[in-house]
Protein backbone atom coordinates (compact mmCIF):
# COMPACT_ATOMS: atom_id res chain seq x y z
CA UNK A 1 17.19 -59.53 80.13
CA UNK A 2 13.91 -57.90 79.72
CA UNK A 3 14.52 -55.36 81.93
CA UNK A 4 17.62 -54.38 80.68
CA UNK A 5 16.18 -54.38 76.62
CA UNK A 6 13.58 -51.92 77.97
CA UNK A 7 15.59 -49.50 79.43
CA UNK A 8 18.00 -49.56 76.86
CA UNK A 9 15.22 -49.74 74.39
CA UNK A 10 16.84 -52.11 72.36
CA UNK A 11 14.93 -55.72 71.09
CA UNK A 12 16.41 -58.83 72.55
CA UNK A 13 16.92 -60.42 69.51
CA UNK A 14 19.52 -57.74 68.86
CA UNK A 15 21.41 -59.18 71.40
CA UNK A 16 20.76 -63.14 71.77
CA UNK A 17 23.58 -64.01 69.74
CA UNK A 18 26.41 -61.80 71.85
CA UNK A 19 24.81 -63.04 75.15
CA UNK A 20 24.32 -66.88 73.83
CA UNK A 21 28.64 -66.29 72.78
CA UNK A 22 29.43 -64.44 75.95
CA UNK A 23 27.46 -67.51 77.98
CA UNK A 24 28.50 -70.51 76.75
CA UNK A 25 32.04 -69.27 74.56
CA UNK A 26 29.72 -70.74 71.10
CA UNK A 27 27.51 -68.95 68.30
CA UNK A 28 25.12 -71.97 68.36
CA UNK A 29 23.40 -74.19 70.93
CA UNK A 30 20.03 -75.08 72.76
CA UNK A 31 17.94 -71.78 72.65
CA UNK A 32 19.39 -69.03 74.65
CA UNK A 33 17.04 -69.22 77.57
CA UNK A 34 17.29 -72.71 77.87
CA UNK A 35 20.87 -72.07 78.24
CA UNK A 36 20.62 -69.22 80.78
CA UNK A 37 18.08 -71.67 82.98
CA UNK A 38 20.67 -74.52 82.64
CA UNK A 39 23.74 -72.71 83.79
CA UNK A 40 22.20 -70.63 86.52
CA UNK A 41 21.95 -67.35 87.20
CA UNK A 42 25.21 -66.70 89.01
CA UNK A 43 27.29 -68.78 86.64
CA UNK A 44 26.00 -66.70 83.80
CA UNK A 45 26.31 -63.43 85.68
CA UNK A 46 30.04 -64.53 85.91
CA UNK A 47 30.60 -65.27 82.39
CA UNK A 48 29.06 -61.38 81.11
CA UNK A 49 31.35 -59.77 83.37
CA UNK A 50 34.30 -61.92 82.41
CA UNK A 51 33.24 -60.81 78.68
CA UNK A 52 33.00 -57.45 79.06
CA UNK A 53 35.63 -56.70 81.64
């Protein structure tokens, strides 16, 4: 995620709360990088594209 709010020169707090509802399908919830680490990489990879495809 850091990567990505480099390049696109945004600040990941602009986008926790999309990623943390695209993840896990709730607005609230253990921190989002607790989250990510929990679900796995893969799994969570999965569940963006489902959201934005």
């Amino acid at each position: 995620m850091h990567d990505f709010t480099v390049m696109e020169n945004i600040k990941t707090n602009q986008i926790i709360h999309a990623m943390r509802v695209a993840v896990t399908g709730e607005s609230f919830g253990l921190g989002l990088f607790d989250t990510l680490a929990i679900i796995g990489k893969a799994a969570c990879l999965k569940r963006i594209e489902r959201t934005l495809g």
